[in-house]
PDB file of N, CA and C in Angstrom:
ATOM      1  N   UNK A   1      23.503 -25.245 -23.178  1.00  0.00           N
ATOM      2  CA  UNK A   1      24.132 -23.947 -23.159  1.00  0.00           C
ATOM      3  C   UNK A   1      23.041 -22.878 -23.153  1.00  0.00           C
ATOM      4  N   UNK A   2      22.974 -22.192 -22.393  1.00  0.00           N
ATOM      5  CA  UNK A   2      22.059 -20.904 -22.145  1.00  0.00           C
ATOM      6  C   UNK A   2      22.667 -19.671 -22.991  1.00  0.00           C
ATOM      7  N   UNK A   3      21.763 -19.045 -23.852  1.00  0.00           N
ATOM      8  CA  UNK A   3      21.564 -17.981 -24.953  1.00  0.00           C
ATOM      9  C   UNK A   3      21.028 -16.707 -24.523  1.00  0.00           C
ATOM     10  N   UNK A   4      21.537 -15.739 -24.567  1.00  0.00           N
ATOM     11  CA  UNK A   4      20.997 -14.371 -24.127  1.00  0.00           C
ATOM     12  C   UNK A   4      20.808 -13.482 -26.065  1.00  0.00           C
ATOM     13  N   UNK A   5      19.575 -13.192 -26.226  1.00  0.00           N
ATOM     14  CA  UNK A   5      19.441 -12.591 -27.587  1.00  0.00           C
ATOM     15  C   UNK A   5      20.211 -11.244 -27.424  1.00  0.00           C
ATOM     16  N   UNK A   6      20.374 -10.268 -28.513  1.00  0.00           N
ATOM     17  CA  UNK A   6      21.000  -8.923 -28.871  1.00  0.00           C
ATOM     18  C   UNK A   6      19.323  -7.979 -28.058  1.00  0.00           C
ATOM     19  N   UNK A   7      18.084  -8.377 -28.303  1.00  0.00           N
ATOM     20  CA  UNK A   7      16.827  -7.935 -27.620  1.00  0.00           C
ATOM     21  C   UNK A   7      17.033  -7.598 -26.340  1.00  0.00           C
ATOM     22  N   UNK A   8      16.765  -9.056 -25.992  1.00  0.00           N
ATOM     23  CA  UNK A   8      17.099  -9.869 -24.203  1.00  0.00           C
ATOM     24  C   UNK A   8      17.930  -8.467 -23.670  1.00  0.00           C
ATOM     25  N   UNK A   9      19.125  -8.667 -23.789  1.00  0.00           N
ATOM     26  CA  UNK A   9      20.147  -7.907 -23.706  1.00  0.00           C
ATOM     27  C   UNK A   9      20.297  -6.511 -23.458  1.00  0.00           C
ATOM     28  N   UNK A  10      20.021  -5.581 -24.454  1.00  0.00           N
ATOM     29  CA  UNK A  10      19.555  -4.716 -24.864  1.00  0.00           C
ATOM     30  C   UNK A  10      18.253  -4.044 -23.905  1.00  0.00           C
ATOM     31  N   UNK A  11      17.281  -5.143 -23.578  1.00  0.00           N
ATOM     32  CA  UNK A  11      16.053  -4.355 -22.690  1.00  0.00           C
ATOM     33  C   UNK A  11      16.473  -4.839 -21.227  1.00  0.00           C
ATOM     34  N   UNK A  12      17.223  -5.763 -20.656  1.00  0.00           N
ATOM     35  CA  UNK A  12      18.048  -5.215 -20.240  1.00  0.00           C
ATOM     36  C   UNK A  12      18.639  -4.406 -19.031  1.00  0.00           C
ATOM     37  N   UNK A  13      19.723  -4.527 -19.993  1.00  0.00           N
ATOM     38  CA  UNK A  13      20.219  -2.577 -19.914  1.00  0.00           C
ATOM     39  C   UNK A  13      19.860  -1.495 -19.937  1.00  0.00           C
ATOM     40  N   UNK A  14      18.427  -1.749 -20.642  1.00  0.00           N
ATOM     41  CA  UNK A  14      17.967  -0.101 -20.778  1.00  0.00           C
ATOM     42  C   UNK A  14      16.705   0.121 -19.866  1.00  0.00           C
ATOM     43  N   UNK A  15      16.655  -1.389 -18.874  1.00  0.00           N
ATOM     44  CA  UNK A  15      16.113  -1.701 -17.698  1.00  0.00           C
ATOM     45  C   UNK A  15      16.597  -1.164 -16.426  1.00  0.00           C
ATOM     46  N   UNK A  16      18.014  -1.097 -16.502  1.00  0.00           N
ATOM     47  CA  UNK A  16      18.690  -1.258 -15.377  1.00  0.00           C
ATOM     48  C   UNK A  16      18.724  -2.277 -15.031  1.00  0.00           C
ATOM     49  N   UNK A  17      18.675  -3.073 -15.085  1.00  0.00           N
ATOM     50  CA  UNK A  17      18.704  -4.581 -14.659  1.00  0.00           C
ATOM     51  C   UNK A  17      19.940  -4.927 -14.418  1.00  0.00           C
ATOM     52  N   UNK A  18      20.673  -5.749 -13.433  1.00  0.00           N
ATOM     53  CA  UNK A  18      22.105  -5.977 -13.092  1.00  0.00           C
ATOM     54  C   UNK A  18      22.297  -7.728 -13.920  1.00  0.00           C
ATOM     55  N   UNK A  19      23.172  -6.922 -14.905  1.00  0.00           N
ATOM     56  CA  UNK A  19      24.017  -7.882 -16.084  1.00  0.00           C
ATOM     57  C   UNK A  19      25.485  -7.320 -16.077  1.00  0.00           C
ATOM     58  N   UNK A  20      26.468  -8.255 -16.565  1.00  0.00           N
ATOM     59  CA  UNK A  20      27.301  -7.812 -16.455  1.00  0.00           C
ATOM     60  C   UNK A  20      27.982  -8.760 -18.231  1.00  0.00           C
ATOM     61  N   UNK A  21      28.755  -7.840 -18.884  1.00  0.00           N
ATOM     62  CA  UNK A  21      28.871  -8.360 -20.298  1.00  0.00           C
ATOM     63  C   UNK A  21      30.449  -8.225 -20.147  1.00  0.00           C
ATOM     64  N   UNK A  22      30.911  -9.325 -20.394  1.00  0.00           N
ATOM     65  CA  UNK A  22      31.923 -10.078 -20.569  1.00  0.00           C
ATOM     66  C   UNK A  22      32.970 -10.535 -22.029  1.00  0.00           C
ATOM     67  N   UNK A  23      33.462  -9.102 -22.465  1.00  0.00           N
ATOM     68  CA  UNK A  23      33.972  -8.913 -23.685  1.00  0.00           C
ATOM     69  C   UNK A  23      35.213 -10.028 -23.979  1.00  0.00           C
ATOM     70  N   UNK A  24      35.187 -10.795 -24.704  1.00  0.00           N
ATOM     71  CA  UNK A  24      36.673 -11.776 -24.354  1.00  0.00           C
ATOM     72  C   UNK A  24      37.486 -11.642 -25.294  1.00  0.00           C
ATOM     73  N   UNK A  25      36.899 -10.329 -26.436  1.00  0.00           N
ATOM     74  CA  UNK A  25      38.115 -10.564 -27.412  1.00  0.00           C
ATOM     75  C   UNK A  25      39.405  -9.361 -26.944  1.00  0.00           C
ATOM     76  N   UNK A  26      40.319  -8.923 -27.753  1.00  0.00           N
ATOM     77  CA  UNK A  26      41.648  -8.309 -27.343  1.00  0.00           C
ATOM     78  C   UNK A  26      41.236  -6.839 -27.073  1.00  0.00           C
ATOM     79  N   UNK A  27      42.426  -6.251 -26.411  1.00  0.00           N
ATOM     80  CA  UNK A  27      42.187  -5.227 -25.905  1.00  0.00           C
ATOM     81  C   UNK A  27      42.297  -4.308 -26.997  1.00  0.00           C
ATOM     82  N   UNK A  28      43.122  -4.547 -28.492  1.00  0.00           N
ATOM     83  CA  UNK A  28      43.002  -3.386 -29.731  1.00  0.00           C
ATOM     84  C   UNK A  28      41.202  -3.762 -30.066  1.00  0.00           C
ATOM     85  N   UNK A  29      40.647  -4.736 -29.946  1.00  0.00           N
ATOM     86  CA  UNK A  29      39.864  -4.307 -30.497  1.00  0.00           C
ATOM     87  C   UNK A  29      38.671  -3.746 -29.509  1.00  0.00           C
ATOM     88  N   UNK A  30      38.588  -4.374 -28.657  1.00  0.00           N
ATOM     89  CA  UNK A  30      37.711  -3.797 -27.361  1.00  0.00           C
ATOM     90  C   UNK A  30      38.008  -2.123 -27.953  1.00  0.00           C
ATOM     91  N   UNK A  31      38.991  -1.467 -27.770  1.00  0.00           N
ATOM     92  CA  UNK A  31      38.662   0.113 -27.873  1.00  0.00           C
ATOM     93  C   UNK A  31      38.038   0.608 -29.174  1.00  0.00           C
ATOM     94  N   UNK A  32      38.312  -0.165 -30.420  1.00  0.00           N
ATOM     95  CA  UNK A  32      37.356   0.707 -30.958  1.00  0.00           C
ATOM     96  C   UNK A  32      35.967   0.321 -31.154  1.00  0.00           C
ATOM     97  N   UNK A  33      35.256  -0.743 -30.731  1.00  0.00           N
ATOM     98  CA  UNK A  33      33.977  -0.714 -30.058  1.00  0.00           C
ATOM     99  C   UNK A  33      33.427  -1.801 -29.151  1.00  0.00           C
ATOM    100  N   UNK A  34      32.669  -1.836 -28.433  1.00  0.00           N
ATOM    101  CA  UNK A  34      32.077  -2.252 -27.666  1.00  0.00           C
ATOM    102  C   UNK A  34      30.980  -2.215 -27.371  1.00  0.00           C
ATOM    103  N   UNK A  35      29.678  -3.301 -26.749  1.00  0.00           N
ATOM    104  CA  UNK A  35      28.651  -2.823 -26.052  1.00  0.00           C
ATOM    105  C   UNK A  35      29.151  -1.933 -24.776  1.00  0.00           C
ATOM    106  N   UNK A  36      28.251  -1.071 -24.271  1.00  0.00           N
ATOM    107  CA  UNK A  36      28.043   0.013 -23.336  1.00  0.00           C
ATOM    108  C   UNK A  36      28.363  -0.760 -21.997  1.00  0.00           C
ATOM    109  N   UNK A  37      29.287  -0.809 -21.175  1.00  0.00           N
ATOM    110  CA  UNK A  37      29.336  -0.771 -19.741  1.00  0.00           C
ATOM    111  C   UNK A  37      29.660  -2.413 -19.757  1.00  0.00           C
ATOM    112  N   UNK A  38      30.200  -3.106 -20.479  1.00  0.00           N
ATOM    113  CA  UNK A  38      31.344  -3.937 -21.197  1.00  0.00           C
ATOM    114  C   UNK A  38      32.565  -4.389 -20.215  1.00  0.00           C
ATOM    115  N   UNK A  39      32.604  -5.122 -19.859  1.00  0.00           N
ATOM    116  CA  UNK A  39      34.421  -5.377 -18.918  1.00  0.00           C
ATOM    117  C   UNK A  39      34.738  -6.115 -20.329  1.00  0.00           C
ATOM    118  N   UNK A  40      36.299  -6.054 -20.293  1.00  0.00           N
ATOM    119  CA  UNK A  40      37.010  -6.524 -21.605  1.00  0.00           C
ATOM    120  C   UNK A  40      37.996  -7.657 -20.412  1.00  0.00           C
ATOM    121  N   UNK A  41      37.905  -9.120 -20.478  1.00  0.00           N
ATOM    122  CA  UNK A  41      39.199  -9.925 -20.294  1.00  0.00           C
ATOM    123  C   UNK A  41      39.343 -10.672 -21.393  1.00  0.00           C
ATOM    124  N   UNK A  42      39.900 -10.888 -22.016  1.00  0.00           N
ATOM    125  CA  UNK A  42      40.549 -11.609 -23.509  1.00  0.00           C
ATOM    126  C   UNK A  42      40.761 -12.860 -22.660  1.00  0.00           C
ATOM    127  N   UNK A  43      39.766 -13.847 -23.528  1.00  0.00           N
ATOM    128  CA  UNK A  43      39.987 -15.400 -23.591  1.00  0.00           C
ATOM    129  C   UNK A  43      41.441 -16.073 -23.260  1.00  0.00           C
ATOM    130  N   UNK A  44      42.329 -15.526 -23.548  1.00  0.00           N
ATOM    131  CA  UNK A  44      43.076 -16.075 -22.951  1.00  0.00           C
ATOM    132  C   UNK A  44      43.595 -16.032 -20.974  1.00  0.00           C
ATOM    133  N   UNK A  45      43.073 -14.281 -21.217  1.00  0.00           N
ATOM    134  CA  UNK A  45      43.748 -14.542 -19.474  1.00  0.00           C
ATOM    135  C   UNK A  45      42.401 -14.103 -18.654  1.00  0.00           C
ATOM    136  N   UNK A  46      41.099 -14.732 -18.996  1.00  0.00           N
ATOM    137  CA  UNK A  46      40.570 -15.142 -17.870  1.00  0.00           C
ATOM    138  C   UNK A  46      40.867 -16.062 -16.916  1.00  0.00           C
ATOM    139  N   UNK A  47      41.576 -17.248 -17.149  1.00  0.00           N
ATOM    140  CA  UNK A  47      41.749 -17.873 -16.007  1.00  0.00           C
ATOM    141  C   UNK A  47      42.383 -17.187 -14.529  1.00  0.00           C
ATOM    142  N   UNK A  48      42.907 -16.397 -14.900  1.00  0.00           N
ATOM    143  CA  UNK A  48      43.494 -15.618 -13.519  1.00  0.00           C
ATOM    144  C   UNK A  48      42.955 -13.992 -13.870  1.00  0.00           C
ATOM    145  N   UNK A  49      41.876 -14.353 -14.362  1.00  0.00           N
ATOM    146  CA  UNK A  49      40.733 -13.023 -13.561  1.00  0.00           C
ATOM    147  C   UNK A  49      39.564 -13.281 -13.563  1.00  0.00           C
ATOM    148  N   UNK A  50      39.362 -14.437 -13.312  1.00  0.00           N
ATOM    149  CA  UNK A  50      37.887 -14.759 -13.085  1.00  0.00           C
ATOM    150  C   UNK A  50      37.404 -14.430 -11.911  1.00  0.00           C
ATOM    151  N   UNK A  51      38.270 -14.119 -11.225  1.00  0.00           N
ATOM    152  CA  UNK A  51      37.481 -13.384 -10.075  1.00  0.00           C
ATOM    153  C   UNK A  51      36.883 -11.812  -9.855  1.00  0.00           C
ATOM    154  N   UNK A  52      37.252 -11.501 -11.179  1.00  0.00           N
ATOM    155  CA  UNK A  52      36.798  -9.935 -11.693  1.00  0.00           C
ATOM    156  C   UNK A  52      35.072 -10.131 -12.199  1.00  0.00           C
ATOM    157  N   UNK A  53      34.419 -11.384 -11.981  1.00  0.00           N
ATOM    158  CA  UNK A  53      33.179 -11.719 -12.907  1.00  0.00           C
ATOM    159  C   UNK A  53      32.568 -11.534 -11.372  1.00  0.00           C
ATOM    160  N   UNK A  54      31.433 -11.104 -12.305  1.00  0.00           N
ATOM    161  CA  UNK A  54      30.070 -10.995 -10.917  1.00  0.00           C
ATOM    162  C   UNK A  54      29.606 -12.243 -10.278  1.00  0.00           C
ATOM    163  N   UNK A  55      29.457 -12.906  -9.535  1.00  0.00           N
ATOM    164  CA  UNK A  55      28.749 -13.773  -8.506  1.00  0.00           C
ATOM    165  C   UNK A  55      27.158 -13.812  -8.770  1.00  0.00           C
ATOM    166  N   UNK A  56      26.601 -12.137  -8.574  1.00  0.00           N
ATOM    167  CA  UNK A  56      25.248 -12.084  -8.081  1.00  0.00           C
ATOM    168  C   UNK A  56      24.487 -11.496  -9.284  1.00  0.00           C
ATOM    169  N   UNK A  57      25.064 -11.598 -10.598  1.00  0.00           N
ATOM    170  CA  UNK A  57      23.623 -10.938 -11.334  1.00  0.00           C
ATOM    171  C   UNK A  57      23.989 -11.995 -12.873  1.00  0.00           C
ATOM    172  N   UNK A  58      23.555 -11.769 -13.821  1.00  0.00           N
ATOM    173  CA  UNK A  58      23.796 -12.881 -15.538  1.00  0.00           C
ATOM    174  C   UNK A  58      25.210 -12.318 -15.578  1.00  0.00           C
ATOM    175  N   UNK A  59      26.410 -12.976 -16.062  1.00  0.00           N
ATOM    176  CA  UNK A  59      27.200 -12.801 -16.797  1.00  0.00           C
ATOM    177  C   UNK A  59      26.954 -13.402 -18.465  1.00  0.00           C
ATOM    178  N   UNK A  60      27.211 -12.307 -19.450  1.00  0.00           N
ATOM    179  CA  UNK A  60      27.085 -12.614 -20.379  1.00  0.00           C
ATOM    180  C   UNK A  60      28.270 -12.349 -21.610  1.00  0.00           C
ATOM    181  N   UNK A  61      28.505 -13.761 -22.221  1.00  0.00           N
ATOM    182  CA  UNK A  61      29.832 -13.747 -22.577  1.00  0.00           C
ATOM    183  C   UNK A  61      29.812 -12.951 -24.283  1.00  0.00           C
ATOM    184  N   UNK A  62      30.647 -12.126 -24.560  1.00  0.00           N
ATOM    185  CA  UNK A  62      30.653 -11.843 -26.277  1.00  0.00           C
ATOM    186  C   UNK A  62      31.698 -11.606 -26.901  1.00  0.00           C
ATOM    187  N   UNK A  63      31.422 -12.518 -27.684  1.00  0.00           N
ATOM    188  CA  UNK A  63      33.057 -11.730 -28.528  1.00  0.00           C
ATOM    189  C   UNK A  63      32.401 -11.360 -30.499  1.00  0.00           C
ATOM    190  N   UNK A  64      33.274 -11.491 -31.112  1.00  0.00           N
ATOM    191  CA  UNK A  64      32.651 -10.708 -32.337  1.00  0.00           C
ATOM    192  C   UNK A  64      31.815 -11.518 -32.599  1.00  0.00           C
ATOM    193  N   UNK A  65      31.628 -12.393 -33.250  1.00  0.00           N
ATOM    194  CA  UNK A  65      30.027 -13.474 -33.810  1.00  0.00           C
ATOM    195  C   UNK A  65      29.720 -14.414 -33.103  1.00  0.00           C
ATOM    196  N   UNK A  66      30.234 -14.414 -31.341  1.00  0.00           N
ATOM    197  CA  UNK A  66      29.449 -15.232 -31.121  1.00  0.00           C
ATOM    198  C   UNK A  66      30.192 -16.842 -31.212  1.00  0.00           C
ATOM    199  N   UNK A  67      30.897 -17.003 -31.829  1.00  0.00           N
ATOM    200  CA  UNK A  67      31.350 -18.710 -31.688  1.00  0.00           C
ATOM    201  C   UNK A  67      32.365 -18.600 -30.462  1.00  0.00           C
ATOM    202  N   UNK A  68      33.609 -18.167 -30.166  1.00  0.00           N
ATOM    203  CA  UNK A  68      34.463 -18.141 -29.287  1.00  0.00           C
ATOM    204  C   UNK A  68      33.341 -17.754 -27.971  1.00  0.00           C
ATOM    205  N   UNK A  69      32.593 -17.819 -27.681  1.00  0.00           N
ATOM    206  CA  UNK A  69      31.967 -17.369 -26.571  1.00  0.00           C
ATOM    207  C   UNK A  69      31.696 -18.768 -26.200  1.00  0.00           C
ATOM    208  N   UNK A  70      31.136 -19.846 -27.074  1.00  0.00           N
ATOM    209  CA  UNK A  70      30.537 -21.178 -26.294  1.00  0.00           C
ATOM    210  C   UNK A  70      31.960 -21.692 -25.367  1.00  0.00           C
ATOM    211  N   UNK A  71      33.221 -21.764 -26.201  1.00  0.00           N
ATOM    212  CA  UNK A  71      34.608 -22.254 -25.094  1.00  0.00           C
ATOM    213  C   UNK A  71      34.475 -21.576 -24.022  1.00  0.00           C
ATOM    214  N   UNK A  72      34.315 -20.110 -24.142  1.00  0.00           N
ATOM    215  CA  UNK A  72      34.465 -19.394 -22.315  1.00  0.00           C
ATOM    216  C   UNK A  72      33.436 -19.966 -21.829  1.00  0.00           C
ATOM    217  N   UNK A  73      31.689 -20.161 -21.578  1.00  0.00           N
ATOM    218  CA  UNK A  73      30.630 -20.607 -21.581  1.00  0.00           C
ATOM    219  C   UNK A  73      31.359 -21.620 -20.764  1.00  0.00           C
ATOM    220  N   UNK A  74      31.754 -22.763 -21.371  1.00  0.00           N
ATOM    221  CA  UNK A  74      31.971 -23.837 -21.157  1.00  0.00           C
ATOM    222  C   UNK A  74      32.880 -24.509 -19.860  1.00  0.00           C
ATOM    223  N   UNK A  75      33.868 -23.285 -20.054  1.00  0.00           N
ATOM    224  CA  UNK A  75      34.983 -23.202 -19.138  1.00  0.00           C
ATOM    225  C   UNK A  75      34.625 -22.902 -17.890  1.00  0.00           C
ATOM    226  N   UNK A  76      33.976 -21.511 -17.853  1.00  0.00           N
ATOM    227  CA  UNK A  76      33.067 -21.045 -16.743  1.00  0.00           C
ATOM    228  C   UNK A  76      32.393 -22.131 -16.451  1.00  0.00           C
ATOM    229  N   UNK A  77      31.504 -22.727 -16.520  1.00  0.00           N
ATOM    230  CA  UNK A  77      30.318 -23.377 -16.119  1.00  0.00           C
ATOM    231  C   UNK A  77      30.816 -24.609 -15.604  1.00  0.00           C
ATOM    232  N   UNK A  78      31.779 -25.353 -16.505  1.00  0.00           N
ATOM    233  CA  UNK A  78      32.373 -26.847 -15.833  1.00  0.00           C
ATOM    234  C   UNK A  78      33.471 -26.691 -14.704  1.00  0.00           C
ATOM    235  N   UNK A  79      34.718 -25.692 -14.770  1.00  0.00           N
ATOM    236  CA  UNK A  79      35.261 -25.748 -14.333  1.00  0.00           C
ATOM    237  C   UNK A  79      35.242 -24.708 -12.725  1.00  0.00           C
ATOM    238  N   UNK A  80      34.407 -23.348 -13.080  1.00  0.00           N
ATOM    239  CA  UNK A  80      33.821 -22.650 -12.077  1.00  0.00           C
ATOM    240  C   UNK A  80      32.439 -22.784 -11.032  1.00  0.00           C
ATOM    241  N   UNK A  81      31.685 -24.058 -11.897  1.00  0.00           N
ATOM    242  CA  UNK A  81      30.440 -23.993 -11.853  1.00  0.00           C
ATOM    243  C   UNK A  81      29.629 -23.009 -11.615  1.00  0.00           C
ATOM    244  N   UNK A  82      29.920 -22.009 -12.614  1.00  0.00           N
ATOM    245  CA  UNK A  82      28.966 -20.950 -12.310  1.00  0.00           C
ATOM    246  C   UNK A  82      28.345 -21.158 -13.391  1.00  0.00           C
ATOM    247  N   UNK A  83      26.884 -20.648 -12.727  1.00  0.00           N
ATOM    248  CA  UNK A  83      25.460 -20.843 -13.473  1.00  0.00           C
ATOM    249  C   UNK A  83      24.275 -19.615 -14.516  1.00  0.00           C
ATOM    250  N   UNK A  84      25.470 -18.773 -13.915  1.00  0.00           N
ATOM    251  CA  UNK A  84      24.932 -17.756 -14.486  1.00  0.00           C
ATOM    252  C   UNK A  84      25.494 -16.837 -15.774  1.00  0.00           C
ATOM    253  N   UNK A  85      25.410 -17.469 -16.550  1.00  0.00           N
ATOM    254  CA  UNK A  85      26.364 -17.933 -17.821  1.00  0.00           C
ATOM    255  C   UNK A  85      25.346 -17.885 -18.777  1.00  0.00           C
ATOM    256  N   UNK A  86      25.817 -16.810 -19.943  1.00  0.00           N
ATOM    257  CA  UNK A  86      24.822 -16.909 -20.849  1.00  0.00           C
ATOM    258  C   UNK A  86      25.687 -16.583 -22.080  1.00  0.00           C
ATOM    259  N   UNK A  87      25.680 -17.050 -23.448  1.00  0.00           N
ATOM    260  CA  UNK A  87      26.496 -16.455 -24.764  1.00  0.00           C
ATOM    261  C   UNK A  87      25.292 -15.355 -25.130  1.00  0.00           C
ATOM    262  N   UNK A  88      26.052 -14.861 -25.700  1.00  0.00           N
ATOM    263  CA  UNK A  88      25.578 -13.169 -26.639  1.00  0.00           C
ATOM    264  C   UNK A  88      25.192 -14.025 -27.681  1.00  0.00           C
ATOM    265  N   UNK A  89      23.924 -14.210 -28.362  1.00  0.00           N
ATOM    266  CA  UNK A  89      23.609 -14.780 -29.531  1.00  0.00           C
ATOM    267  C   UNK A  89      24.423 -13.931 -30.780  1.00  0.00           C
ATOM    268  N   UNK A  90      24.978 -14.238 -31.901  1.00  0.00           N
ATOM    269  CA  UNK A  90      25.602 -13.742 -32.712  1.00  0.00           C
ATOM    270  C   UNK A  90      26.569 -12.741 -32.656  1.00  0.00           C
ATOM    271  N   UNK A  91      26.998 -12.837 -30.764  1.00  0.00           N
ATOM    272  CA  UNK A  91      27.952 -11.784 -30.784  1.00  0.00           C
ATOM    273  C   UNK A  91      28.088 -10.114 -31.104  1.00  0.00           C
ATOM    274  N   UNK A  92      29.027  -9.563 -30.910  1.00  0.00           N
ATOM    275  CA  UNK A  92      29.207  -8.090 -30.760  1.00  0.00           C
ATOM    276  C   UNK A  92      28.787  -8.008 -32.269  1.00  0.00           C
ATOM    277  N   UNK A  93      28.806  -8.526 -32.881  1.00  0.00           N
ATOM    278  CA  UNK A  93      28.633  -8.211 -34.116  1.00  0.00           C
ATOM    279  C   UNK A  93      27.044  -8.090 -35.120  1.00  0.00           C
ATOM    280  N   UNK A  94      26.270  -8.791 -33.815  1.00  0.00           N
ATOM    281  CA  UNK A  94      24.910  -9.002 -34.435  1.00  0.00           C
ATOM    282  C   UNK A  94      24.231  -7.452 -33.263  1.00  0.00           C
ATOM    283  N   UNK A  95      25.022  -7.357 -32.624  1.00  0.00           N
ATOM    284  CA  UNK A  95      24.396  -6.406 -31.552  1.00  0.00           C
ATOM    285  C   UNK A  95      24.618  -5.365 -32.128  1.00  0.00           C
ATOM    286  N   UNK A  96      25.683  -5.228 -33.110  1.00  0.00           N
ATOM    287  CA  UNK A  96      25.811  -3.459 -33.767  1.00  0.00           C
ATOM    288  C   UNK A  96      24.707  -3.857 -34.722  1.00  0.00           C
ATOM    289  N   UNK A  97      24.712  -5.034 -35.225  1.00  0.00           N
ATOM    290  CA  UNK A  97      23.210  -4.559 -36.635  1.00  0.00           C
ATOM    291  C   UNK A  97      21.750  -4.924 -35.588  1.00  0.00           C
ATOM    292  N   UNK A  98      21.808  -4.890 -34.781  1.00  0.00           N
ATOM    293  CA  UNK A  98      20.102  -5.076 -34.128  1.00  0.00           C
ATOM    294  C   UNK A  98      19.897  -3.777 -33.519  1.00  0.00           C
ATOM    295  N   UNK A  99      20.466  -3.334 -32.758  1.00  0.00           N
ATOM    296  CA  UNK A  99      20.802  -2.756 -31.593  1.00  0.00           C
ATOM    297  C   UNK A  99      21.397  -1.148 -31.912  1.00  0.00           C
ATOM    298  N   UNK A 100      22.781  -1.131 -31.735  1.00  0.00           N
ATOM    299  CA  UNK A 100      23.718  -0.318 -32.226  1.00  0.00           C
ATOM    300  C   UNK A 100      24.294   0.155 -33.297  1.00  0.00           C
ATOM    301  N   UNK A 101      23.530   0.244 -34.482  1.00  0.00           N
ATOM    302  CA  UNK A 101      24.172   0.646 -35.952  1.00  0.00           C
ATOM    303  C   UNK A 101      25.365   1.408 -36.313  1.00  0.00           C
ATOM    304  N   UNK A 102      25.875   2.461 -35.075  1.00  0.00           N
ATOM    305  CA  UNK A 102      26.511   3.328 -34.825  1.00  0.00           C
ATOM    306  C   UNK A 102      28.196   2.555 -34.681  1.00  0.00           C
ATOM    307  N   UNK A 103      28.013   1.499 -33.999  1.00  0.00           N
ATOM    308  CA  UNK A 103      29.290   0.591 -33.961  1.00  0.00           C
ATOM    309  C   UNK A 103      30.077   0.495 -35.175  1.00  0.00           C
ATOM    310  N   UNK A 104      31.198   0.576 -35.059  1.00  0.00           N
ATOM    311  CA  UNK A 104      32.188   0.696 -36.461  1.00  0.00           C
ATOM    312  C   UNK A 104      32.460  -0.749 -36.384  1.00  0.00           C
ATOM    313  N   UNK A 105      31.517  -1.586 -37.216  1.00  0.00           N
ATOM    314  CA  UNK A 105      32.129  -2.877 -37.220  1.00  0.00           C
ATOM    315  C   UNK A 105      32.698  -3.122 -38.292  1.00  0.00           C
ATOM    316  N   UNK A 106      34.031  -3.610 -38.813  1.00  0.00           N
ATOM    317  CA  UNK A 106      34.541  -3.954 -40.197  1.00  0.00           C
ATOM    318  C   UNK A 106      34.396  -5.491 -40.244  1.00  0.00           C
TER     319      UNK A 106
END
């Protein structure tokens, strides 16, 4: 399984670099925070929007800490074979304390 750090991540984005972050938890919580420039499909109904995921640059999967991300990971990669598949190490949640302090995480 391929690992993208809250760092990794982070430089990035503030690279410009073409990533695309792959929020999978629900849509109440997607609004009150998120990483920056974020698509939100909730684990359950990616299967009929996986065609909303990028082809040509990292997709990187996150949800709050990080564990529910290895199933999407998994799903993607065996059943899509796509390769460009990476989990958010510790999730949205390690990215507001590295990264984003500003995030209202409860």
């Amino acid at each position: 399984m391929k690992s993208m750090s809250t760092d990794e991540l982070r430089a990035m984005i503030e690279k410009g670099e073409p990533v695309q972050v792959l929020d999978i938890r629900e849509p109440d919580e997607f609004k009150v925070f998120h990483i920056d420039h974020s698509i939100n499909i909730p684990k359950l109904e990616l299967p009929n929007r996986v065609r909303e995921l990028a082809n040509d640059r990292p997709v990187v999967v996150a949800c709050k800490y990080g564990m529910k991300s290895d199933q999407v990971y998994l799903f993607l990669t065996e059943k899509y074979k796509m390769d460009n598949i990476y989990v958010l190490e510790g999730g949205i949640y390690d990215y507001a304390m590295d990264i984003d302090p500003t995030m209202p995480i409860d």
